[in-house]
Protein backbone atom coordinates (compact mmCIF):
# COMPACT_ATOMS: atom_id res chain seq x y z
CA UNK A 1 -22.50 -16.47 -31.09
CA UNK A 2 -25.64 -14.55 -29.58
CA UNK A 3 -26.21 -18.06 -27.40
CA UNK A 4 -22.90 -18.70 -26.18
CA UNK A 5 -22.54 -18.43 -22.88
CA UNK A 6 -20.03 -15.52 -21.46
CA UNK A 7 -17.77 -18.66 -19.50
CA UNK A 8 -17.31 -20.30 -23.26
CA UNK A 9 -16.47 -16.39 -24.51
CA UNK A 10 -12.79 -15.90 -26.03
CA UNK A 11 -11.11 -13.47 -24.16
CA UNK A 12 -10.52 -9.82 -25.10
CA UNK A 13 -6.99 -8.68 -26.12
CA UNK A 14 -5.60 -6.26 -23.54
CA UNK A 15 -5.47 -3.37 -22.73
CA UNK A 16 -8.78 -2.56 -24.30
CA UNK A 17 -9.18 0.31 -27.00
CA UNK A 18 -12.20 1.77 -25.75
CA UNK A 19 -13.57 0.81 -28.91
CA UNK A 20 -15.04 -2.22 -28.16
CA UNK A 21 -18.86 -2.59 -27.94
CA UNK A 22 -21.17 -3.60 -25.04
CA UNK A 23 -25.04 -4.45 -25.09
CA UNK A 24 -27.17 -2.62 -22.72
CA UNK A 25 -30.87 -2.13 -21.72
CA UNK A 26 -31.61 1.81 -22.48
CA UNK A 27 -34.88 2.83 -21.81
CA UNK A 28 -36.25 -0.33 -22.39
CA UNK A 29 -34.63 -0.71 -25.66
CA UNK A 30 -31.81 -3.09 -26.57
CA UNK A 31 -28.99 -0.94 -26.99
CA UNK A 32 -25.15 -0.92 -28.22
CA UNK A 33 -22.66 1.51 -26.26
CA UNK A 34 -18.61 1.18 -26.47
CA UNK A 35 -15.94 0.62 -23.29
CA UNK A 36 -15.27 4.25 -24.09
CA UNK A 37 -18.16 5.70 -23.70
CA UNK A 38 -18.39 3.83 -19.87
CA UNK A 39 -15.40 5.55 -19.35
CA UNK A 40 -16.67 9.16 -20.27
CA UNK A 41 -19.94 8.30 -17.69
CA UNK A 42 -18.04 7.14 -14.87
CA UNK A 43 -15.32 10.39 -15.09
CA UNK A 44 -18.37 12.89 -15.54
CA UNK A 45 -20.19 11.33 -12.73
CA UNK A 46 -17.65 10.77 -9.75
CA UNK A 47 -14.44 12.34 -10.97
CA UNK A 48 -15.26 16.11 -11.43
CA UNK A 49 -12.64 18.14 -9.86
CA UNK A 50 -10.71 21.85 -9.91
CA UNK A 51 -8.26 23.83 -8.36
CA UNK A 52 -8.22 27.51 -7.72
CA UNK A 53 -6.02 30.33 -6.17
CA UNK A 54 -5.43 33.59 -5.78
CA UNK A 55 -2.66 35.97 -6.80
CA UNK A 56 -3.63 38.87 -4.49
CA UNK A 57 -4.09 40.27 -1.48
CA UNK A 58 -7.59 39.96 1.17
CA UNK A 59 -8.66 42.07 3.82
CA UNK A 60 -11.78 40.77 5.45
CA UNK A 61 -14.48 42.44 7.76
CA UNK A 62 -14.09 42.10 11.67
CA UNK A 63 -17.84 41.80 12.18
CA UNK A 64 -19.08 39.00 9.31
CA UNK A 65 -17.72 36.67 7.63
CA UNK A 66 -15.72 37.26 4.25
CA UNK A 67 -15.66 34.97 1.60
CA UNK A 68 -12.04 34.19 0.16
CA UNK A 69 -11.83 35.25 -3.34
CA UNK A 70 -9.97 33.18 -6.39
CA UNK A 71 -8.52 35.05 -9.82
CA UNK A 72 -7.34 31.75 -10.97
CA UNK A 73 -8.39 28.32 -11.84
CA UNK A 74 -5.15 26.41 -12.37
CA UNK A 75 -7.18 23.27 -13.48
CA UNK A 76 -10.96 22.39 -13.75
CA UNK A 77 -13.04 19.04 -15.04
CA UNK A 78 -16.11 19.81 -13.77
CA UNK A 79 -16.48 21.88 -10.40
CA UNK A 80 -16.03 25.63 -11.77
CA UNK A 81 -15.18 28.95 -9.82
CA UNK A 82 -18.18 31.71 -10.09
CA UNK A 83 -18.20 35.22 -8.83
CA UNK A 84 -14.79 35.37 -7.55
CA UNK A 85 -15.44 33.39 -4.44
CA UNK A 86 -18.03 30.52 -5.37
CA UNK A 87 -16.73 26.61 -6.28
CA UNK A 88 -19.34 25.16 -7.87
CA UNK A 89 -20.08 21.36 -8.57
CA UNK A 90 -21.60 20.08 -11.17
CA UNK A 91 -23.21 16.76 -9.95
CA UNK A 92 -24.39 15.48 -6.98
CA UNK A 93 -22.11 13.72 -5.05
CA UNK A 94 -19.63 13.90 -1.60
CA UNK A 95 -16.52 16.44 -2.09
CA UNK A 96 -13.12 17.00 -0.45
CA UNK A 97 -12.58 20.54 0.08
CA UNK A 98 -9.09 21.62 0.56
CA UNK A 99 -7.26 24.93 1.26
CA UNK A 100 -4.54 26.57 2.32
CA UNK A 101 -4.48 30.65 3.27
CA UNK A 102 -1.13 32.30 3.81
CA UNK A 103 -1.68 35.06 7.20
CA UNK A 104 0.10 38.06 7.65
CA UNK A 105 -0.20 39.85 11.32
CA UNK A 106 1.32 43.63 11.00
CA UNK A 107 0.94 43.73 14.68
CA UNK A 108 3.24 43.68 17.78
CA UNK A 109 0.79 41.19 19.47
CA UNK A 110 -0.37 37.82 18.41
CA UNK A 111 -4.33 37.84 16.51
CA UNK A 112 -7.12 34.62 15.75
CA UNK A 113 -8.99 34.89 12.90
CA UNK A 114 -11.60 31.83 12.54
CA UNK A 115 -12.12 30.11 8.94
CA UNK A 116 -15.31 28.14 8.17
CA UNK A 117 -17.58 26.53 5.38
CA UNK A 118 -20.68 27.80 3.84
CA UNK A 119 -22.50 26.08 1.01
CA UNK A 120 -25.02 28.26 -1.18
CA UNK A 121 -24.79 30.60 1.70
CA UNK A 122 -25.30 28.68 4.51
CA UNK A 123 -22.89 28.26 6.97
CA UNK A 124 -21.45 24.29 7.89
CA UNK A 125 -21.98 23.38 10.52
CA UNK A 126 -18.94 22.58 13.05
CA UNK A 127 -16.90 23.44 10.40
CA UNK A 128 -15.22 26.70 12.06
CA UNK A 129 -11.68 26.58 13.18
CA UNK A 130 -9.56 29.55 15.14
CA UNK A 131 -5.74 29.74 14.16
CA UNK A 132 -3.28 32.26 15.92
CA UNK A 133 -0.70 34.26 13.63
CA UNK A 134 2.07 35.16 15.21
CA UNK A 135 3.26 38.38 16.09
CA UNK A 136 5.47 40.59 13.69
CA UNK A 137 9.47 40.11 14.53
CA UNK A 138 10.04 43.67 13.87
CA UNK A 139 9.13 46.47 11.51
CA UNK A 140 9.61 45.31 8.44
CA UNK A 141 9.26 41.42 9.23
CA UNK A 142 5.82 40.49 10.05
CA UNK A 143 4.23 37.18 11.03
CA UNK A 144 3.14 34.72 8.92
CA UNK A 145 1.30 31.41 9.45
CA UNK A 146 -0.96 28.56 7.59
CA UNK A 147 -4.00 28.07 7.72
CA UNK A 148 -4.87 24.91 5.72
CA UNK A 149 -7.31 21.61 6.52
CA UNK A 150 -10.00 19.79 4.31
CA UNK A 151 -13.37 18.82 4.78
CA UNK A 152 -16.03 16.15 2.81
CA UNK A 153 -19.28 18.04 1.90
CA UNK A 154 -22.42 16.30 0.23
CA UNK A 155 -23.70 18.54 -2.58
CA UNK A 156 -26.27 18.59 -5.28
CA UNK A 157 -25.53 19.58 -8.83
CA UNK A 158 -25.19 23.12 -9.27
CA UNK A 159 -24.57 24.01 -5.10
CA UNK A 160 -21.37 25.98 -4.15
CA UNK A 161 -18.90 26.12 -1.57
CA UNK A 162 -17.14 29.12 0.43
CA UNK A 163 -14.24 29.52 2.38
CA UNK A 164 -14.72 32.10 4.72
CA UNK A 165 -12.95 34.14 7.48
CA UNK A 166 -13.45 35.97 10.34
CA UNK A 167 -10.27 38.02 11.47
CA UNK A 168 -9.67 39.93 15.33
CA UNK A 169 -8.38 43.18 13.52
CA UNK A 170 -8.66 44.37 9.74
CA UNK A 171 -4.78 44.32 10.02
CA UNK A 172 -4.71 40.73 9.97
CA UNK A 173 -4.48 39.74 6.40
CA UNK A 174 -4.47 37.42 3.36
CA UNK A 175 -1.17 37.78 1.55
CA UNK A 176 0.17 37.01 -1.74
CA UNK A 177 3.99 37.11 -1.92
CA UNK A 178 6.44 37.28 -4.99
CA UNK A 179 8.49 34.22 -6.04
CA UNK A 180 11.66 34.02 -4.40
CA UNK A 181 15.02 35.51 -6.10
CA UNK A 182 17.58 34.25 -4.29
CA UNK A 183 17.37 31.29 -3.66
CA UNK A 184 14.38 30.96 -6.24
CA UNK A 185 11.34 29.26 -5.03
CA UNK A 186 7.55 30.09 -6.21
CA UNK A 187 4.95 32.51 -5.50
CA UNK A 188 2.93 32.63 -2.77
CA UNK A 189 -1.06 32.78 -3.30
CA UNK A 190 -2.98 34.38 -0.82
CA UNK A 191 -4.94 30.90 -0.79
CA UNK A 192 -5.21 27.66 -2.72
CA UNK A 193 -8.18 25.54 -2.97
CA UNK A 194 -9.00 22.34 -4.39
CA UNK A 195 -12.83 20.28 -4.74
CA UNK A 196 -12.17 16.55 -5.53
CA UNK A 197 -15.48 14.34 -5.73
CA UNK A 198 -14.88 11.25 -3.84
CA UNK A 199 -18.29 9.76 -4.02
């Protein structure tokens, strides 16, 4: 069997188990591994992931920028949330960075605030963007809008990402809103974020 050539090989039964074995050079050493364990390598290396929100609300300084804060991870393999505001990744690799903040603008007038990208403290470069929240209708009904794009960051193992914001006024905030009664929909976090490696 050991000089049959892999063309003259029967072939496997499908779909594999995961327990079948595979020969491989190790450190110089002849060594045995299973399909499985390939499958464990290639998720920890290029498929780390997480998603994050946040169930409250953010005010943010008007003369530096403010990192958005997170008080839940809603799923993580992988890239982890530290200190609130930090999502970290584990390997080296290129990530997607998404995120979407919900704006509230108490005012009578239309504000900017401009949201960027900072990695271990270091701001992105060309990776600032100004949105416009409209003005309030009335009193009680303020205006709302979206601020939500992603971007693909190279990192090394153990590097984090920030979203941060810059707003016109301190009245122009970050807002979490209860689910919907009636009709029903869910709540709304202040901001969602999600780190995919792609490469």
């Amino acid at each position: 069997m050991a000089d049959t050539k892999i063309s003259a090989m029967t072939p496997a039964t499908t779909p594999l188990t995961g327990a079948e074995l595979v020969p491989l050079v190790q450190g110089g050493v002849n060594v045995k591994a299973t399909v499985a364990n390939f499958t464990e390598y290639s998720t920890n290396t290029f498929f780390n992931h997480g998603g994050f929100s946040s169930s409250v609300d953010q005010t943010g300084s008007i003369t530096t920028g403010t990192a958005m804060t997170f008080n839940s991870t809603d799923i993580t393999d992988g890239v982890t949330l530290v200190s609130g505001t930090r999502l970290t990744v584990p390997v080296n690799g290129t990530y997607n960075v998404q995120f979407s903040a919900q704006f509230e603008n108490l005012e009578n007038a239309q504000h900017d605030a401009i949201v960027w990208f900072r990695i271990n403290g270091v701001d992105v470069t060309n990776s600032a963007t100004k949105v416009t929240i409209p003005a309030r209708k009335s009193a009680g009904i303020f205006g709302y809008g979206v601020a939500a794009w992603n971007i693909f960051l190279d990192m090394t193992a153990g590097q984090y990402v920030e979203i941060m914001w810059l707003p016109e006024i301190a009245s122009l905030t970050l807002q979490a809103l209860p689910a919907g009664t009636t009709p029903t929909y869910p709540a709304i976090p202040s901001v969602i974020a999600t780190v995919n490696q792609v490469g």
